[in-house]
C-alpha atoms as a PDB file:
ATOM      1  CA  UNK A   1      93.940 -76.399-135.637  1.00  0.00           C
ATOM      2  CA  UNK A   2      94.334 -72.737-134.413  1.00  0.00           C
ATOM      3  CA  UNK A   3      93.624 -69.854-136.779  1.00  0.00           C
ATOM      4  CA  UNK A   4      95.827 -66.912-138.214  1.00  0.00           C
ATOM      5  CA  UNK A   5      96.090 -64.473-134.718  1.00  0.00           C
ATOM      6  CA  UNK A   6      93.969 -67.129-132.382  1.00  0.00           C
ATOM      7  CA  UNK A   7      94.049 -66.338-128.632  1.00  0.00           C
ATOM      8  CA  UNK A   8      96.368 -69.608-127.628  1.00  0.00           C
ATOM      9  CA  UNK A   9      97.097 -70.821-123.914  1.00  0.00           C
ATOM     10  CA  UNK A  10      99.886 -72.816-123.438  1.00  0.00           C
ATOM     11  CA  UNK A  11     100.117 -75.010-120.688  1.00  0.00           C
ATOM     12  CA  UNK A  12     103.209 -76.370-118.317  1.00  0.00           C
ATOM     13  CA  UNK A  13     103.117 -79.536-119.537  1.00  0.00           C
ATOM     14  CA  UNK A  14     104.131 -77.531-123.391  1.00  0.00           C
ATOM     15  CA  UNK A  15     106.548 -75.460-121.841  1.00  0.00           C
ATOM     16  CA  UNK A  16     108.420 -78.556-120.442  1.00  0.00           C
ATOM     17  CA  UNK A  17     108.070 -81.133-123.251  1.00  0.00           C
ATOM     18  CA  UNK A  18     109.763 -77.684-125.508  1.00  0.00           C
ATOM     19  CA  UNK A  19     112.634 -76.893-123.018  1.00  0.00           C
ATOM     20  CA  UNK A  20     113.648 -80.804-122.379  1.00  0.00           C
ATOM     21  CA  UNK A  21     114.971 -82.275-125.153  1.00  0.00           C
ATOM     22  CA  UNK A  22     114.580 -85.482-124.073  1.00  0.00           C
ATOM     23  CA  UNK A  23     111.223 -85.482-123.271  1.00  0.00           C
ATOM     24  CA  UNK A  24     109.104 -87.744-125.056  1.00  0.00           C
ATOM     25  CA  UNK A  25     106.718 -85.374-126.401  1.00  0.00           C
ATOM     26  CA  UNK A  26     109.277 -82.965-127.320  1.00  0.00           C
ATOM     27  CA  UNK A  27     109.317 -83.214-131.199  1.00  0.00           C
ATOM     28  CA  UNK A  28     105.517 -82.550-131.230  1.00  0.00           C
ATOM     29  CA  UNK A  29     105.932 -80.161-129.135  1.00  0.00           C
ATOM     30  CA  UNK A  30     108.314 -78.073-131.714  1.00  0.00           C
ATOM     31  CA  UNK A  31     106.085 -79.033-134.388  1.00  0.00           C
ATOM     32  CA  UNK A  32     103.106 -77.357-132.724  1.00  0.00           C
ATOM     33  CA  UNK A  33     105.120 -74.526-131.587  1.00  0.00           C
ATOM     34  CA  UNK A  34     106.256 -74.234-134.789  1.00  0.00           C
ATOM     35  CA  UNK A  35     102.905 -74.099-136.245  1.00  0.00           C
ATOM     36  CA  UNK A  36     101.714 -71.420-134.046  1.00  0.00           C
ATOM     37  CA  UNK A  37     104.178 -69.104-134.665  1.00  0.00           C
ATOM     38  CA  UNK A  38     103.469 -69.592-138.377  1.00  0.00           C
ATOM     39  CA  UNK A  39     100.154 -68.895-138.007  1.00  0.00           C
ATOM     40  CA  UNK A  40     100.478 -66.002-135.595  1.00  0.00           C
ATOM     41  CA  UNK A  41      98.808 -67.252-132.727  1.00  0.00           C
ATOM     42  CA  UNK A  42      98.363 -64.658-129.771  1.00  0.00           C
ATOM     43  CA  UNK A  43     100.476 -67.089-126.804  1.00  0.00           C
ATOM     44  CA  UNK A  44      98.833 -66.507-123.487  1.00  0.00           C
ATOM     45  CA  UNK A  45      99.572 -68.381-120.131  1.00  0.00           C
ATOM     46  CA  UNK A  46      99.251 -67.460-116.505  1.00  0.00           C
ATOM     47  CA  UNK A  47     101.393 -66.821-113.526  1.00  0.00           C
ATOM     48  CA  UNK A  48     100.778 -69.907-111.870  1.00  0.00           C
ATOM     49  CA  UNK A  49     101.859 -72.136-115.112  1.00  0.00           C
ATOM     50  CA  UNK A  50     105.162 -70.068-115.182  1.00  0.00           C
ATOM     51  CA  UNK A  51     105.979 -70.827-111.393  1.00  0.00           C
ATOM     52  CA  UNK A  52     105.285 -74.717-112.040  1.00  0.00           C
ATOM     53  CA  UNK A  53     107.375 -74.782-115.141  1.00  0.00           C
ATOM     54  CA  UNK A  54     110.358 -72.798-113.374  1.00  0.00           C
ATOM     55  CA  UNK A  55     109.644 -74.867-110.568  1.00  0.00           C
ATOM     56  CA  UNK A  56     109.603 -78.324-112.339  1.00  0.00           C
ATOM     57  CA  UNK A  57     112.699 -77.333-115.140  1.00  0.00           C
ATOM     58  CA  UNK A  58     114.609 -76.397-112.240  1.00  0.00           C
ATOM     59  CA  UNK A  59     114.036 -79.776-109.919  1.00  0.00           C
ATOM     60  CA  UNK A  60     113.882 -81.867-112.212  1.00  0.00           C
ATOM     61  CA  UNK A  61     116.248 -80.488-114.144  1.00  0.00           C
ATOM     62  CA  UNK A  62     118.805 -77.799-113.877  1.00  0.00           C
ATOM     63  CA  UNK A  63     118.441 -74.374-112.308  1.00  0.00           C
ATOM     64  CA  UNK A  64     120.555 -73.635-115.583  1.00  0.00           C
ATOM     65  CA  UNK A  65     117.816 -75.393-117.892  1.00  0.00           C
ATOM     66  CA  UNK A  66     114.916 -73.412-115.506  1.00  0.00           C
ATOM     67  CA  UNK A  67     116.879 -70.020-116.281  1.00  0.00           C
ATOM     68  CA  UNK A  68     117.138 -70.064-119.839  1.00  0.00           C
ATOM     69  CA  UNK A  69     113.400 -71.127-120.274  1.00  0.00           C
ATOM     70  CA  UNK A  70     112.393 -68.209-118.709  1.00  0.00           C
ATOM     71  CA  UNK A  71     114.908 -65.837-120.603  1.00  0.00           C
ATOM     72  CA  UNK A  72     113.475 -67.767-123.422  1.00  0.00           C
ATOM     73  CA  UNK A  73     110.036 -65.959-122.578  1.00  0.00           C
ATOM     74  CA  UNK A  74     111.702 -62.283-123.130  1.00  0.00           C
ATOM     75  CA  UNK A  75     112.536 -63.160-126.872  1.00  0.00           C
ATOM     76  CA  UNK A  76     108.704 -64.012-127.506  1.00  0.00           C
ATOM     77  CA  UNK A  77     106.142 -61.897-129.684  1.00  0.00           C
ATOM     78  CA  UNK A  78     102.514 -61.948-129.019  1.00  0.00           C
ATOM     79  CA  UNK A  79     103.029 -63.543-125.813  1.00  0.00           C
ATOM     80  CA  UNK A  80     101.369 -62.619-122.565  1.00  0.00           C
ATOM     81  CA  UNK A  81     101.036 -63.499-119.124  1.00  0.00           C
ATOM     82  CA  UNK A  82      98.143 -63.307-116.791  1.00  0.00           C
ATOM     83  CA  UNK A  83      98.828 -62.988-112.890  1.00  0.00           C
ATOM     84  CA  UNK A  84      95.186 -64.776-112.122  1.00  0.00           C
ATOM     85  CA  UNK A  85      93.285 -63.105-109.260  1.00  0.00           C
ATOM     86  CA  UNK A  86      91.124 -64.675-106.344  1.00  0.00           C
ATOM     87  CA  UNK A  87      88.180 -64.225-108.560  1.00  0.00           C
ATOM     88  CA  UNK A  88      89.915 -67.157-110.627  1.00  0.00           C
ATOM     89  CA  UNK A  89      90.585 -68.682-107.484  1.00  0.00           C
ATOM     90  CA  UNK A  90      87.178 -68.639-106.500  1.00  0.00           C
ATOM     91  CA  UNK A  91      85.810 -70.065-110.047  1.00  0.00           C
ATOM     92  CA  UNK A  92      89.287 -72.913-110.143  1.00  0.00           C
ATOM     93  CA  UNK A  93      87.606 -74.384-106.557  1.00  0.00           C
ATOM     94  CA  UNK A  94      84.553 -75.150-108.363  1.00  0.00           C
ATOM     95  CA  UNK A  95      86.551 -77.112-111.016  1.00  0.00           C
ATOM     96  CA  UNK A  96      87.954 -79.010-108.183  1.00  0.00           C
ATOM     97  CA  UNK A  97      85.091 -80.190-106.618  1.00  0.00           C
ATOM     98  CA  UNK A  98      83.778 -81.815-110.396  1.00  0.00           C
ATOM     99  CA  UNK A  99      84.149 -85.618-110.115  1.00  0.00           C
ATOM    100  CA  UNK A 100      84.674 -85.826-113.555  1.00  0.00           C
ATOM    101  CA  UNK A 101      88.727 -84.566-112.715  1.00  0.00           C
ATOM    102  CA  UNK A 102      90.054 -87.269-111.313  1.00  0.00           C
ATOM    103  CA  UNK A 103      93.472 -85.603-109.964  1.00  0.00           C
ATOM    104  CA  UNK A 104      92.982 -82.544-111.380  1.00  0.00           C
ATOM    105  CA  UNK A 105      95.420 -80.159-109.870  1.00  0.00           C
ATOM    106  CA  UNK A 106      94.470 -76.343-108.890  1.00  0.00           C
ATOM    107  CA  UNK A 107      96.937 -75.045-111.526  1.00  0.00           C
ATOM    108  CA  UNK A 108      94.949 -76.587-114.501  1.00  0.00           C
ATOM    109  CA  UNK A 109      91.704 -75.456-112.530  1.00  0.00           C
ATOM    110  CA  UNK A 110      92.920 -71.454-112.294  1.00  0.00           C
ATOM    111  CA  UNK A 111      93.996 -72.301-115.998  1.00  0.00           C
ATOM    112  CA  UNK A 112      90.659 -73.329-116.464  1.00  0.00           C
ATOM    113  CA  UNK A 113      89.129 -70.606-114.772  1.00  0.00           C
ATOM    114  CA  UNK A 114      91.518 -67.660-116.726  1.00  0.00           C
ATOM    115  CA  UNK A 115      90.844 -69.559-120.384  1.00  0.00           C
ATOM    116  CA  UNK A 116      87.061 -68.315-119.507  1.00  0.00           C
ATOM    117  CA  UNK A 117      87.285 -65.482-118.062  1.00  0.00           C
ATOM    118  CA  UNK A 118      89.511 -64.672-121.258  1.00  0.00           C
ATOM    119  CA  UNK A 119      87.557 -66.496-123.439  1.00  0.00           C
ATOM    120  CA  UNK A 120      89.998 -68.643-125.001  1.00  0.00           C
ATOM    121  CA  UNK A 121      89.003 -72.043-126.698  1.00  0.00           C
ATOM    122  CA  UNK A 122      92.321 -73.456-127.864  1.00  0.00           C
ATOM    123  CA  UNK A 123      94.898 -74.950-125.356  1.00  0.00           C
ATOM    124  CA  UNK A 124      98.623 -76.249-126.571  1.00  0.00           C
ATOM    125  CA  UNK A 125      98.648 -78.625-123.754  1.00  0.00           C
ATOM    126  CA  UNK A 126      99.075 -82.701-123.385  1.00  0.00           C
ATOM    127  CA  UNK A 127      96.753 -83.153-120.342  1.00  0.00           C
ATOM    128  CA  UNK A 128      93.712 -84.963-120.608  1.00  0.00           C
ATOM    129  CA  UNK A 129      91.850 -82.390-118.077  1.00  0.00           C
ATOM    130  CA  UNK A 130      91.527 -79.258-120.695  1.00  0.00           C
ATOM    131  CA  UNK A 131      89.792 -81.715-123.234  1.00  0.00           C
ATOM    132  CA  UNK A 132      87.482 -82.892-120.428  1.00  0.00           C
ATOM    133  CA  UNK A 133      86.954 -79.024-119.912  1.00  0.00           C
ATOM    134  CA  UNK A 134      85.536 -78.315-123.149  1.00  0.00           C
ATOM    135  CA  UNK A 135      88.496 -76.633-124.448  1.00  0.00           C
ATOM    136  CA  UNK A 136      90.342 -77.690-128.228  1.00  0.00           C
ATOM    137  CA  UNK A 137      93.890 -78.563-128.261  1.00  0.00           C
ATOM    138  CA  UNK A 138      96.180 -77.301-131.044  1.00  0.00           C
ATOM    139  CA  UNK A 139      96.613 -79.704-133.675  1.00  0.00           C
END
């Protein structure tokens, strides 16, 4: 569970299951959503997790779907987004080359590497990688 003003990163995976309706994790996704904006939580995600959620809303789905996520993103409080740099680059390679990712994909490693860097514990995320990371997921 995340705390009253908790640093929170939200992964693609969150942003999709809340803009598709019919996604199957969608109604825990609101709930936990929900819950963070009760609580306060300080939203942070990177550049990198914005381009694959634009990317995947708008191939798998509509460029119209893709477009109002991200207008969605302008209506948010305590929400911010980090651009990454090569030094996150630099520490997401290292992730890659762990054999204990199987398929671990470079976005989740600069995610990784940024949730550090930032020192951020607590992911709203449904990928198995970020608890193999050592990070908590919101409950």
């Amino acid at each position: 569970m995340s705390t009253v003003g908790e640093l929170v990163f939200v992964d693609t995976g969150a942003w999709i299951a809340l803009a598709v309706v019919r996604d199957p994790l969608h109604d825990r996704a609101r709930e936990h959503w929900e819950a963070l904006q009760r609580r306060g939580a300080k939203l942070l995600t990177s550049l990198p997790v914005l381009l694959e959620t634009f990317t995947y809303l708008d191939r798998r789905g509509t460029r119209g779907l893709a477009q109002a996520w991200r207008r969605s993103l302008d209506t948010l409080d305590r929400f911010e987004i980090d651009p990454c740099g090569a030094a996150d680059l630099v520490v997401a390679w290292t992730f890659l080359d762990q054999t204990k990712f199987h398929k671990l994909s470079l976005v989740d490693a600069m995610s990784f590497a940024l949730m550090r860097r930032r020192r951020c514990r607590t992911v709203f995320a449904f990928d198995i990688h970020f608890g193999i990371a050592g990070f908590r997921y919101v409950t």
